[in-house]
Protein backbone atom coordinates (compact mmCIF):
# COMPACT_ATOMS: atom_id res chain seq x y z
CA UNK A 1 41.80 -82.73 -0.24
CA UNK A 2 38.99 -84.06 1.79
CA UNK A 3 39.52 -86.83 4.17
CA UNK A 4 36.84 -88.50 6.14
CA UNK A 5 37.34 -91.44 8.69
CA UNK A 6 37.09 -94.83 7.01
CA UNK A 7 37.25 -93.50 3.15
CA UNK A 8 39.11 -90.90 1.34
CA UNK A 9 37.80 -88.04 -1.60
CA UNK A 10 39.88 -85.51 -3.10
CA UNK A 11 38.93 -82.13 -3.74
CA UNK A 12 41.77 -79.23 -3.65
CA UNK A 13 40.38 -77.21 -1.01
CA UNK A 14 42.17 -77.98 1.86
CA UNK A 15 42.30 -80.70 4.18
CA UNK A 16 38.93 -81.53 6.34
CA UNK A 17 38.65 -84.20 8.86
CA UNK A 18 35.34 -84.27 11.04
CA UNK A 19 35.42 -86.74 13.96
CA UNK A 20 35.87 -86.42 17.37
CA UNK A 21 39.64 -86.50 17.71
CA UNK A 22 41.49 -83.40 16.81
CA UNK A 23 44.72 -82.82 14.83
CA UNK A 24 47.63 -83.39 17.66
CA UNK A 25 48.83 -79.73 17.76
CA UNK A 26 46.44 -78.21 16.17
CA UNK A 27 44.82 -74.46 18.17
CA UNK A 28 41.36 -74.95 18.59
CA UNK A 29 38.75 -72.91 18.64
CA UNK A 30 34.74 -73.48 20.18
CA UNK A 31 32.11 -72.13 18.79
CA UNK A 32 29.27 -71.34 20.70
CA UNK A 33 25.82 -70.98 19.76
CA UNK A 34 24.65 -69.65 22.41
CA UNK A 35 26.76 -67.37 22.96
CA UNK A 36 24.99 -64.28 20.48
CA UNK A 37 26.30 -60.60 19.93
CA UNK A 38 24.71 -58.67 16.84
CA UNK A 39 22.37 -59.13 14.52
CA UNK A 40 23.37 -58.99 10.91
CA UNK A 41 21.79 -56.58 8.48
CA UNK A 42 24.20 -57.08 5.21
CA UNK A 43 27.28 -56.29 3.60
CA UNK A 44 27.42 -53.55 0.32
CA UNK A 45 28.86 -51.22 -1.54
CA UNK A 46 27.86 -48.04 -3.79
CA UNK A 47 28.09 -47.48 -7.71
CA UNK A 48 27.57 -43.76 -6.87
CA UNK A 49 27.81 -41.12 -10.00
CA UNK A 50 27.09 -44.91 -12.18
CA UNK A 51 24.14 -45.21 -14.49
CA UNK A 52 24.26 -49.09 -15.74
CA UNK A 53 26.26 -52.18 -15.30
CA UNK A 54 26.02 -55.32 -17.67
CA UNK A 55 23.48 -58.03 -16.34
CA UNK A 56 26.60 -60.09 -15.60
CA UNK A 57 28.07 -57.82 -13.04
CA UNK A 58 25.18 -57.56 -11.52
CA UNK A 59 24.91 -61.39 -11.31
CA UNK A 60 28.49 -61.14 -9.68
CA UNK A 61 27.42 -58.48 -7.18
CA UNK A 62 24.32 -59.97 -6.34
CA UNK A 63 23.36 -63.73 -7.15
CA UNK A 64 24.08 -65.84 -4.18
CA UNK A 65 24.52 -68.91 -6.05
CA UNK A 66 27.13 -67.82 -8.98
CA UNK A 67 27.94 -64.19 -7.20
CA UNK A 68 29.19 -62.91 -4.11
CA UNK A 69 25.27 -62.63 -2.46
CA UNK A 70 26.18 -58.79 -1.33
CA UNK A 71 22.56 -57.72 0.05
CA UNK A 72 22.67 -54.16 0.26
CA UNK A 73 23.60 -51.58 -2.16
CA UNK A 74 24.27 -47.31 -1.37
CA UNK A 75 23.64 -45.29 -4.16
CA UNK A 76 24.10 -41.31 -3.90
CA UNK A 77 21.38 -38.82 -4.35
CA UNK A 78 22.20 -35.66 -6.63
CA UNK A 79 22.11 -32.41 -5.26
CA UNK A 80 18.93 -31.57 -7.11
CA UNK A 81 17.31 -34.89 -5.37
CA UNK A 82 17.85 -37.16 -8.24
CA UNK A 83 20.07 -40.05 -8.69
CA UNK A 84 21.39 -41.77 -11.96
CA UNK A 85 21.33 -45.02 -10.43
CA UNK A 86 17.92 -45.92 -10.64
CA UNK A 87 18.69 -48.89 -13.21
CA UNK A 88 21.38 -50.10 -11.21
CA UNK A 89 18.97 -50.19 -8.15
CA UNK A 90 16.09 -51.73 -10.32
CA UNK A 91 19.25 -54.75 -10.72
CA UNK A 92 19.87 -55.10 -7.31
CA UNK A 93 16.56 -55.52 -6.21
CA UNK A 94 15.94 -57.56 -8.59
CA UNK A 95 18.64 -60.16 -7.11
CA UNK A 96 17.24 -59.67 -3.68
CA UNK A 97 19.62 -57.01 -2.19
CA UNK A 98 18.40 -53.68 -0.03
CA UNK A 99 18.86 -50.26 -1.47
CA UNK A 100 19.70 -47.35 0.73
CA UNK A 101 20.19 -43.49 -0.38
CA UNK A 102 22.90 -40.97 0.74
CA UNK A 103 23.48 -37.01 -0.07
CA UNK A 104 26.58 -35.90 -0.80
CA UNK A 105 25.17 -32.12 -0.38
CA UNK A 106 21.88 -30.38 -0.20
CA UNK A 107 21.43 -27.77 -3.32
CA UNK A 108 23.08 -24.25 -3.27
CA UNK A 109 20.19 -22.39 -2.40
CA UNK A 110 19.17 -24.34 0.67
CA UNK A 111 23.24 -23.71 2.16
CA UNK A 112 25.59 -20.80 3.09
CA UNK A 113 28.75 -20.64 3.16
CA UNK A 114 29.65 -22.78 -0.27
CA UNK A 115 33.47 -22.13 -1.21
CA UNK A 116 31.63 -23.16 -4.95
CA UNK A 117 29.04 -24.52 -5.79
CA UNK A 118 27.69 -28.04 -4.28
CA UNK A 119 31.25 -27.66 -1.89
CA UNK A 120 30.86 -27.02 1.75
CA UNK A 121 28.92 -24.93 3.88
CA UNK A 122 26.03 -25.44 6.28
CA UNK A 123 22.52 -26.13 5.58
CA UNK A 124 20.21 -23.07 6.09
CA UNK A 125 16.64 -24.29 4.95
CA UNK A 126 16.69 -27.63 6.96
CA UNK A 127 12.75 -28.25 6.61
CA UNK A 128 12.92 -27.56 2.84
CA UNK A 129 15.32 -29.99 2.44
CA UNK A 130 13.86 -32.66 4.52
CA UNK A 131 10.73 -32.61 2.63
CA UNK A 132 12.70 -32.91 -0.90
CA UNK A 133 14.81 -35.84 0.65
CA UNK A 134 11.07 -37.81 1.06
CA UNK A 135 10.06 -36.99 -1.95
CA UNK A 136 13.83 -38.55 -3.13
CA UNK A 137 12.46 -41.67 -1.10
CA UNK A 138 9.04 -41.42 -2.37
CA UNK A 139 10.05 -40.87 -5.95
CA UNK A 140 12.46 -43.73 -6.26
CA UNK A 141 9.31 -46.44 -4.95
CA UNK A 142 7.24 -45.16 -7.83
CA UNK A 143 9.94 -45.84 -9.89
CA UNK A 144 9.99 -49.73 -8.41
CA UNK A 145 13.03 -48.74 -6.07
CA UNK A 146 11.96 -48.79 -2.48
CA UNK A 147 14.40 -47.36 -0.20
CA UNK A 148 15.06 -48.77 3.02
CA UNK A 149 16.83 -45.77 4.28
CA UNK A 150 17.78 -42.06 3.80
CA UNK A 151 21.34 -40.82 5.24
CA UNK A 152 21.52 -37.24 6.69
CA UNK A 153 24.89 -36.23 5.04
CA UNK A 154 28.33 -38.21 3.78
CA UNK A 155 31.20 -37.15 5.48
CA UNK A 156 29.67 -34.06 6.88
CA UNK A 157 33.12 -33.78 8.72
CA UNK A 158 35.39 -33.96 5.85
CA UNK A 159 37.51 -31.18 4.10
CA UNK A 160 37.25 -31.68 0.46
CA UNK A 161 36.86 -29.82 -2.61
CA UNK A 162 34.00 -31.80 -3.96
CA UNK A 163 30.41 -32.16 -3.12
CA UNK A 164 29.96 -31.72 0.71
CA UNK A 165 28.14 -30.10 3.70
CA UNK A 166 29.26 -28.98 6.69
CA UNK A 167 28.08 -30.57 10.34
CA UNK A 168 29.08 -30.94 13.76
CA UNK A 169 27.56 -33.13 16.83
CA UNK A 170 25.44 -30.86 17.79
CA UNK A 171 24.42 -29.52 14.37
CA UNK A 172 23.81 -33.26 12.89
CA UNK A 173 22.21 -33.70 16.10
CA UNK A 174 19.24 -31.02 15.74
CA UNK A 175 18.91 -31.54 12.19
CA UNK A 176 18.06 -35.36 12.46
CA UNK A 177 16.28 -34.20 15.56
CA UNK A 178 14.17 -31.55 14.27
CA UNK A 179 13.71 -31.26 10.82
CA UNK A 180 15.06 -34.89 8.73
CA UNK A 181 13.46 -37.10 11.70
CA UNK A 182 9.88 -35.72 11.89
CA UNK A 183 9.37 -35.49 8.11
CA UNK A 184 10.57 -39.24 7.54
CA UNK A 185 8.14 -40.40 10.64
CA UNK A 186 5.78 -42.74 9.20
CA UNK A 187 7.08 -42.82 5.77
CA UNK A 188 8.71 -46.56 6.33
CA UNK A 189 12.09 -45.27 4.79
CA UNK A 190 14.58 -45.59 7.90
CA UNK A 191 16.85 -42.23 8.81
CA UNK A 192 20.61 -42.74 8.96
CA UNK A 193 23.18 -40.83 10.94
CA UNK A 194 25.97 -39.28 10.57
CA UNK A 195 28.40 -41.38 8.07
CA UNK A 196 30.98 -39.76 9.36
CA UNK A 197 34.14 -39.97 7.36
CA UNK A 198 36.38 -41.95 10.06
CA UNK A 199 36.32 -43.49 13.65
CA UNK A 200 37.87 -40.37 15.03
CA UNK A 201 34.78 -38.06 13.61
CA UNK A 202 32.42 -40.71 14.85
CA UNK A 203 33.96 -40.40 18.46
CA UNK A 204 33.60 -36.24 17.93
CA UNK A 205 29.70 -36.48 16.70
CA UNK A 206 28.39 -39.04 19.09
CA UNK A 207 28.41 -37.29 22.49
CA UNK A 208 26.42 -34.35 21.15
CA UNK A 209 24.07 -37.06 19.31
CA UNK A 210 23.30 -39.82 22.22
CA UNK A 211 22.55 -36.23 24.65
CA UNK A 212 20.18 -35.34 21.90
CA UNK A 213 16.76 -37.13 22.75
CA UNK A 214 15.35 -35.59 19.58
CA UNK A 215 18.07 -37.27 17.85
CA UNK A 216 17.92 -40.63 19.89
CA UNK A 217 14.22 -41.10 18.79
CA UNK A 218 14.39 -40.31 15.11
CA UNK A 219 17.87 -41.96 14.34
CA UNK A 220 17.56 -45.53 13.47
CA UNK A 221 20.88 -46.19 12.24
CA UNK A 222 24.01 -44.89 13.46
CA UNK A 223 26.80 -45.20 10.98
CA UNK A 224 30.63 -44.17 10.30
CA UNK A 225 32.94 -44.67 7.62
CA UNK A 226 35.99 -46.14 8.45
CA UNK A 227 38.81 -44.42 6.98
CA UNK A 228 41.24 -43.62 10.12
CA UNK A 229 44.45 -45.31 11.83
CA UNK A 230 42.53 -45.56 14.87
CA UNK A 231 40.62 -49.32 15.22
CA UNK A 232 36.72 -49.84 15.04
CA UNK A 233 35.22 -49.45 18.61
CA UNK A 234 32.32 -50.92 20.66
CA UNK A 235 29.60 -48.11 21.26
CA UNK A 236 27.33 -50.39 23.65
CA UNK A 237 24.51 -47.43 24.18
CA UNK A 238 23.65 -47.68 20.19
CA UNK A 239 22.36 -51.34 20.39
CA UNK A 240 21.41 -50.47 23.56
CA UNK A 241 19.02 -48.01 22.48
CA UNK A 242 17.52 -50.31 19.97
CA UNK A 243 19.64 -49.05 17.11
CA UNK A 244 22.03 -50.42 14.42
CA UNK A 245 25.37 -49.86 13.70
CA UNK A 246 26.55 -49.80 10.54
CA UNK A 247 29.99 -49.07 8.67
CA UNK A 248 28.99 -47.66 5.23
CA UNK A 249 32.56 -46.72 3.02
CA UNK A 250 35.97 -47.99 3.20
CA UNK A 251 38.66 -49.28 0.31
CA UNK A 252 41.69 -50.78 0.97
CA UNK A 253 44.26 -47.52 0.81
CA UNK A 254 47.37 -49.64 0.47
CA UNK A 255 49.44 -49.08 -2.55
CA UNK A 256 50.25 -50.43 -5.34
CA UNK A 257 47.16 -51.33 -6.98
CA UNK A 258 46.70 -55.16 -6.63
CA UNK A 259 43.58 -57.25 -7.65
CA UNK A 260 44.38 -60.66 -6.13
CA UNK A 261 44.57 -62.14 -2.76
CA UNK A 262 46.88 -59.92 -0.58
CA UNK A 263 44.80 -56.46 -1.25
CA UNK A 264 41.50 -59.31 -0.46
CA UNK A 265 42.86 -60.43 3.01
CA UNK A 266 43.83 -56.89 4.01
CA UNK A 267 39.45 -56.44 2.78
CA UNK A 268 38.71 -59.24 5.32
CA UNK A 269 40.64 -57.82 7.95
CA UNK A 270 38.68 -54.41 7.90
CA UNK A 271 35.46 -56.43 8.11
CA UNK A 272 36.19 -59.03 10.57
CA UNK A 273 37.44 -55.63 12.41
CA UNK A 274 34.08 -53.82 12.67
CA UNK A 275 31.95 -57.32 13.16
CA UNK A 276 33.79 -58.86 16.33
CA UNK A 277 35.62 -54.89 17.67
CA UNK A 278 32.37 -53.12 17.31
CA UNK A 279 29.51 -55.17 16.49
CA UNK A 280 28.45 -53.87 13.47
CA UNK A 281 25.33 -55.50 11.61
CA UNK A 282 26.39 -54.19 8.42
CA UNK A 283 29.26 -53.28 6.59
CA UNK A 284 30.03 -51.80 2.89
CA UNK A 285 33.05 -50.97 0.88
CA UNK A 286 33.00 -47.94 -1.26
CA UNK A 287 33.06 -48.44 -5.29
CA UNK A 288 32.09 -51.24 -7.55
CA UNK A 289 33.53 -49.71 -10.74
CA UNK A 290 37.07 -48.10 -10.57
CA UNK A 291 38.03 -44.65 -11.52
CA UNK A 292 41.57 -44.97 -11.02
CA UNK A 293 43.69 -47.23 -10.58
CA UNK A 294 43.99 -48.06 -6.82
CA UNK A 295 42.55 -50.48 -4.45
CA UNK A 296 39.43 -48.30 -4.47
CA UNK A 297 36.89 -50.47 -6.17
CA UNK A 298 35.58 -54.39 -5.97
CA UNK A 299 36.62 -54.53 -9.65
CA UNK A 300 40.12 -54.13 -11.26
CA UNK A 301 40.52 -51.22 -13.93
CA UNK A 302 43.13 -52.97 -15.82
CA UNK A 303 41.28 -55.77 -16.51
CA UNK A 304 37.94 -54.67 -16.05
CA UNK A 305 36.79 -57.67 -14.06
CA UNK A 306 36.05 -58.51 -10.53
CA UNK A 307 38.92 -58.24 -8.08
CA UNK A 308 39.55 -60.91 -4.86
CA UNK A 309 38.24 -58.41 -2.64
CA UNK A 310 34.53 -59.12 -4.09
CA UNK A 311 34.76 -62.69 -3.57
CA UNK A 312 36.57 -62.28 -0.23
CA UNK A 313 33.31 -59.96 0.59
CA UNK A 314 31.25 -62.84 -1.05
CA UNK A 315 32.86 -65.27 2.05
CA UNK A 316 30.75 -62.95 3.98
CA UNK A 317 28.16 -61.84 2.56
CA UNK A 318 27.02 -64.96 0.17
CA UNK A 319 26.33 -67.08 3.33
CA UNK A 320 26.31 -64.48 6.46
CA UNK A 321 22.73 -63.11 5.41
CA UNK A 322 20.53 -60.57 6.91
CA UNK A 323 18.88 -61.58 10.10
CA UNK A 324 22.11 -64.43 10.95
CA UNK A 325 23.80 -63.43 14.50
CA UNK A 326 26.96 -63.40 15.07
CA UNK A 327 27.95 -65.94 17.82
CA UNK A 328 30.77 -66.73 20.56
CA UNK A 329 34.60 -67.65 18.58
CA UNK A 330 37.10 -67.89 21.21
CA UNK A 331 40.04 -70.28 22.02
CA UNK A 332 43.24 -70.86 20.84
CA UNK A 333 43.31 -69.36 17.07
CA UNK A 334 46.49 -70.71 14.95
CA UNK A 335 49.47 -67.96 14.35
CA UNK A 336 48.28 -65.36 11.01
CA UNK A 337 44.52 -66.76 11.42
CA UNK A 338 41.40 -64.63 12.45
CA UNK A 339 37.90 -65.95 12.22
CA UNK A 340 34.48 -64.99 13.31
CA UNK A 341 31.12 -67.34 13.59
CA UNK A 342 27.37 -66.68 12.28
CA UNK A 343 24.24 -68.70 13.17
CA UNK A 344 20.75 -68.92 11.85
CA UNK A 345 18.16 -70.53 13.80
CA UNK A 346 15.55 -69.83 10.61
CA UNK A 347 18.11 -71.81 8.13
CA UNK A 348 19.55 -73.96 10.23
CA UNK A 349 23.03 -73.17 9.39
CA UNK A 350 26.26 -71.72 11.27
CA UNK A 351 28.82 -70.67 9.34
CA UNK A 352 32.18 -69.29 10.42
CA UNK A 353 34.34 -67.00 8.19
CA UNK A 354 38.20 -67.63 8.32
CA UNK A 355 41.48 -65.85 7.38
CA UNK A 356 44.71 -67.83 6.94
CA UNK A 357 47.90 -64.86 6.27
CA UNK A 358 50.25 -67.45 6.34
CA UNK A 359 52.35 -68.41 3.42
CA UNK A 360 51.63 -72.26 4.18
CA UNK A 361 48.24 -74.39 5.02
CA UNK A 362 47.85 -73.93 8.55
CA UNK A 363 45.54 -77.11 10.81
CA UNK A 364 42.82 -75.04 12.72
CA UNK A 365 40.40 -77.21 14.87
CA UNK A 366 37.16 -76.41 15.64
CA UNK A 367 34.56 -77.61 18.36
CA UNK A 368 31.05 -76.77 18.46
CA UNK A 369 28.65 -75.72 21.44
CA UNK A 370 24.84 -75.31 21.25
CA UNK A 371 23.85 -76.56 18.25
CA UNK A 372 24.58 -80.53 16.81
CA UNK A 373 26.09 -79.92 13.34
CA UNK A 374 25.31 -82.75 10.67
CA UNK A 375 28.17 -81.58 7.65
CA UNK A 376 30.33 -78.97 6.98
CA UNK A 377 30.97 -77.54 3.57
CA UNK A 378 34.50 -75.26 2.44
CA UNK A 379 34.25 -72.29 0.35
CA UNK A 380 37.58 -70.89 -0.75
CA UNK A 381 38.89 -67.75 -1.89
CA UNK A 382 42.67 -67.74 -2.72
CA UNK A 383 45.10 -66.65 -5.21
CA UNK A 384 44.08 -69.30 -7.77
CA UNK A 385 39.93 -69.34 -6.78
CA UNK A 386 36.70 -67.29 -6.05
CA UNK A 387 34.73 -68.72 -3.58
CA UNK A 388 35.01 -72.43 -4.61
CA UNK A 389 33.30 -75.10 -2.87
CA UNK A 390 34.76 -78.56 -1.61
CA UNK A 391 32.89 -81.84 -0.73
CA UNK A 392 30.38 -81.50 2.29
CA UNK A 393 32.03 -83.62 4.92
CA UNK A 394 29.28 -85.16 8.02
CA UNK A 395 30.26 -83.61 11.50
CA UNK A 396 30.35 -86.70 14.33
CA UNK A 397 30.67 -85.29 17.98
CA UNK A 398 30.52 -81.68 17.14
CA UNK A 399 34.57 -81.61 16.08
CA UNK A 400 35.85 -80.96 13.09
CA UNK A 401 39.69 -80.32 11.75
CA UNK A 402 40.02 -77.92 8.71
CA UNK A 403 43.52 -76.93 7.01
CA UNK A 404 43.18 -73.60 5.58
CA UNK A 405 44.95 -72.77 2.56
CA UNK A 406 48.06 -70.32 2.22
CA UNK A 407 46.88 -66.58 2.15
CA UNK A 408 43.31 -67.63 1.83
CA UNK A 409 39.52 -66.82 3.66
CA UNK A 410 37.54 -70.16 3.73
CA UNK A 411 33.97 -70.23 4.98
CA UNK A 412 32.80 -73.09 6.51
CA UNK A 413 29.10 -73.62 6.22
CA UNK A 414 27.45 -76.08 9.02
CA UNK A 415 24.01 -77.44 9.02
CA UNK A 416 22.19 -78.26 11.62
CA UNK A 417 18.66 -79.68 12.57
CA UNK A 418 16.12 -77.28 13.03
CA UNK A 419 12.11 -76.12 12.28
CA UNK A 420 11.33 -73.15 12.25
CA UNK A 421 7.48 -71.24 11.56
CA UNK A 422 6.64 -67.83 10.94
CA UNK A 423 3.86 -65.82 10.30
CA UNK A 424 0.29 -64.71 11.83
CA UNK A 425 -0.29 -68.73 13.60
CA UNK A 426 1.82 -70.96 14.47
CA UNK A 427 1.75 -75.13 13.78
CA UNK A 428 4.32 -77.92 13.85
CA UNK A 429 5.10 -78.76 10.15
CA UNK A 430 4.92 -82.46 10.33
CA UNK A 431 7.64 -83.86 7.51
CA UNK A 432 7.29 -87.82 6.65
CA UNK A 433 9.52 -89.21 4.21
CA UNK A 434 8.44 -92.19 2.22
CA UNK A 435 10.05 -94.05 -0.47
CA UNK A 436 8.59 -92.54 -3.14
CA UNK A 437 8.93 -88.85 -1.28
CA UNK A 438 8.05 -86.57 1.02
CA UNK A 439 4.73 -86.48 2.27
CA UNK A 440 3.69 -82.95 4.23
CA UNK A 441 1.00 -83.13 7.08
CA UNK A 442 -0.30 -79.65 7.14
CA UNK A 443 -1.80 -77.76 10.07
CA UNK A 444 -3.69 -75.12 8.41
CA UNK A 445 -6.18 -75.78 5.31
CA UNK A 446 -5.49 -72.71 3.56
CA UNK A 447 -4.00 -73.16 -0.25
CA UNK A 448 -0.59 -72.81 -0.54
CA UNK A 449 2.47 -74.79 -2.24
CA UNK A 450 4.80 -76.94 -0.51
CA UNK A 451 8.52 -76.85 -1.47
CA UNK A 452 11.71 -78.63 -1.04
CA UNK A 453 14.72 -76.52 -1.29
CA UNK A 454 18.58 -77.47 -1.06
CA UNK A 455 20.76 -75.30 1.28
CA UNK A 456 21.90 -72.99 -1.03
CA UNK A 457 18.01 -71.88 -1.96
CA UNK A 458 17.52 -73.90 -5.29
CA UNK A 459 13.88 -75.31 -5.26
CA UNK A 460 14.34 -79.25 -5.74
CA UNK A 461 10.50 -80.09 -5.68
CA UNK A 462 7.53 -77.80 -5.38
CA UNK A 463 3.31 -78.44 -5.55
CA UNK A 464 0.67 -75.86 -5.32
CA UNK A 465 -2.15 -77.44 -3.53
CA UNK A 466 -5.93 -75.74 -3.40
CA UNK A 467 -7.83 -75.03 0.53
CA UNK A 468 -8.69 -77.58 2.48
CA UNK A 469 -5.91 -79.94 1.17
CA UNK A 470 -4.84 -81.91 4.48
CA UNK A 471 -1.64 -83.92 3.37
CA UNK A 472 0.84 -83.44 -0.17
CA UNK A 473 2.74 -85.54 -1.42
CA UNK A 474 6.06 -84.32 -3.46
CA UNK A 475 7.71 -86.75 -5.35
CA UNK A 476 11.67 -88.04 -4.50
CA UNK A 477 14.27 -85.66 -5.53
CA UNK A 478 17.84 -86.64 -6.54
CA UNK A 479 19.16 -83.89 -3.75
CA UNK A 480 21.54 -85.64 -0.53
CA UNK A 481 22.14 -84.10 2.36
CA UNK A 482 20.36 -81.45 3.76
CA UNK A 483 17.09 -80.26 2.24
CA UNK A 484 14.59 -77.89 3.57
CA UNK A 485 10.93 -78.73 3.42
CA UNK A 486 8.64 -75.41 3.24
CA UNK A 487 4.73 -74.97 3.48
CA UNK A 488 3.73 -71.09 2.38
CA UNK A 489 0.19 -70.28 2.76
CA UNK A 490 -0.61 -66.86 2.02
CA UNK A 491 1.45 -64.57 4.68
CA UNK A 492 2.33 -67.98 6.46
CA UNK A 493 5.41 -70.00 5.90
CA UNK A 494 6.36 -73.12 7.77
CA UNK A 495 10.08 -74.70 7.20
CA UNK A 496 11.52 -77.99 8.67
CA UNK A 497 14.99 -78.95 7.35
CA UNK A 498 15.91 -82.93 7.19
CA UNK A 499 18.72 -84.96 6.26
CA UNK A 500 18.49 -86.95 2.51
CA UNK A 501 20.45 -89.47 1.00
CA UNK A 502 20.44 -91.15 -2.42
């Protein structure tokens, strides 16, 4: 149910009042704009040892209008430098997400060591196999995948009995340093260290790494999987050093297998972990597909269809994209709620991500700093829906009262006013609205098209216009609320967003 001061509109997300008084008794908690930790580079997960997956998964994974918007995808590379996941990767380009690469060994004749084949060891030809790795990388562009990076080695801590390769610290550290560094400089394709298998390992690799000034210069993105009892921690000298930090494999190991909301919430809590404990900019859970059944995978094996922990993800992912930071959450947060807050300056949008536990609704207020929100829109995952939307309610003195459903995550997306410009010059995009449309003012007189766009990226309105054009004119749209006006010229792209009403 909506409510808004002087009317009333029902909608069965959840209760939403926006005004300047809060709830009596309700915890609140301020959001602060200005207040900016990491950067965000995506959220993921691998289809590794996979081959296909029907369009309409993909659409699930991928789409951030009908799916859950995840933007980057791991797939594994064979130990013969292959992987059968080129198809899949062709997919989830193709919907916009970022495809990265890890080994799970190098091949049997560059190791010693091997109990059998592909399984443990230590690598022994470590140039060899750097230069088959980028020709992995440069392989997969010809093929129309371009990978953004290259990991040294999964788990190259872990004790198993299926494909692996020894490392420690200081081993990881010279061959990243030496050999996997050097022969990816200049390539574009980013180099990824270590993936350890849990925090613990992480903790073990990273003195020997961060000593290692080899390491330190080749190493653009320090990562650990986050299997382990112990909680996610802050490692301050990785951002520090101009690096990312990413967490690249987890499932939820709880037992029994459940698809619906409380396997989901226990999904969100290992994310919301790793964003606000250790400022990670990205974060991926293991399996899309199942192979047994567990709470391994984003989809179900019994039923062969998308679990709650992909849409839970999708409160993330589909409206946390790459490039948002996260920003300042702090105050008084209700019993059984966490919650963590995203802004984008570009977009104009700050959207905060939170988990009710609670067997009831629980009244959360919220009060925002830095930027002057104009509406907020719900999106709720619970037992009964998957990322559903309620009515976009306007924000009036930067306070706003949301009841969060039982045992749910709700995203709250806020717009603000903003203009933004990018590329090689710079200009004001001037924005008139008229009452037959919208009438653009452009600063440069290259050709281009102009665009009007709601907040959610469908394109409402769009003319191409030849050089030396000096004004367009784009007819009235039947969009209300808040649209986005965009000029691209070539490698230059102007945006101004602006509030409608019909």
């Amino acid at each position: 149910m909506i409510r808004f001061l002087g009317k009333r509109q029902t909608k069965n997300v959840g209760a939403l009042l926006c005004s300047m008084g809060a709830l009596a008794g309700a915890a609140t908690i301020t959001i602060d704009a200005t207040t900016k930790f990491q950067k965000i580079s995506g959220f993921g997960a691998s289809t590794a040892w996979g081959s296909t997956m029907p369009a309409a998964d993909a659409d699930q994974l991928w789409s951030t209008t009908t799916g859950a918007g995840l933007s980057l995808h791991r797939i594994r590379i064979a130990p013969d430098q292959t992987t059968s996941e080129t198809n899949i990767a062709k997919m989830a380009i193709a919907r916009g997400a970022t495809v990265w690469a890890t080994p799970w060994t190098p091949p049997s004749s560059m190791k010693t060591g091997e109990t059998k084949s592909g399984v443990g060891g230590t690598l022994s030809n470590p140039s060899g196999y750097a230069a088959k790795l980028v020709n992995f990388a440069k392989m997969m562009k010809d093929n129309g995948v371009p990978i953004y990076a290259v990991s040294a080695q999964n788990e190259p801590d872990a004790n198993v009995d299926y494909e692996s390769c020894k490392f420690d610290g200081a081993t990881m550290a010279t061959w990243v340093g030496k050999s996997m560094g050097p022969a990816f400089a200049g390539t574009g394709v980013k180099v990824m260290a270590p993936e350890t298998q849990n925090w613990d390992g992480f903790a073990r690799f990273w003195p020997a790494m961060k000593g290692n000034a080899d390491f330190m210069k080749y190493a653009d993105i320090l990562a650990t999987h986050e299997y382990s009892a112990t909680l996610p921690k802050l490692y301050p000298e990785i951002a520090a050093a101009g690096k990312e930090f990413w967490e690249t494999e987890i499932y939820d190991t709880d037992m029994p297998a459940d698809p619906g909301i409380g396997s989901a919430l226990r999904v969100h809590k290992l994310i919301h972990q790793c964003m606000t404990l250790a400022n990670m900019n990205a974060w991926h859970f293991w399996w899309v597909y199942p192979s047994t059944t567990d709470n391994g995978a984003l989809w179900d094996k019994a039923t062969n269809k998308a679990s709650k922990r992909l849409w839970v993800m999708g409160n993330f992912s589909r409206f946390v994209r790459p490039g948002y930071i996260r920003i300042g959450a702090t105050g008084t947060q209700a019993s059984g709620v966490s919650m963590s807050a995203y802004s984008s300056e570009k977009d104009g949008k700050l959207v905060i991500v939170a988990a009710n536990t609670n067997t009831s609704a629980v009244s959360q207020d919220f009060k925002v700093t830095g930027v002057n929100p104009t509406g907020v829109t719900p999106w709720v995952t619970d037992a009964s829906r998957n990322l559903v939307a309620g009515d976009k309610a306007p924000v009036t003195g930067s306070a706003f009262n949301f009841s969060l459903p039982a045992k749910s995550v709700t995203t709250l997306v806020l717009d603000y006013p903003t203009t933004s410009v990018s590329g090689r010059t710079h200009g004001a995009l001037r924005v008139v609205r008229t009452s037959s449309g919208t009438r653009f003012a452009l600063t440069s007189r290259s050709a281009g098209v102009v665009q009007l766009l709601s907040l959610d990226g469908r394109i409402l309105a769009s003319r191409s216009f030849p050089e030396g054009t000096a004004e367009v004119q784009v007819p009235e749209t039947k969009a209300s609320g808040i649209v986005q006006a965009r000029v691209v010229q070539g490698d230059r792209i102007e945006t101004s967003n602006f509030v409608t009403s019909r």
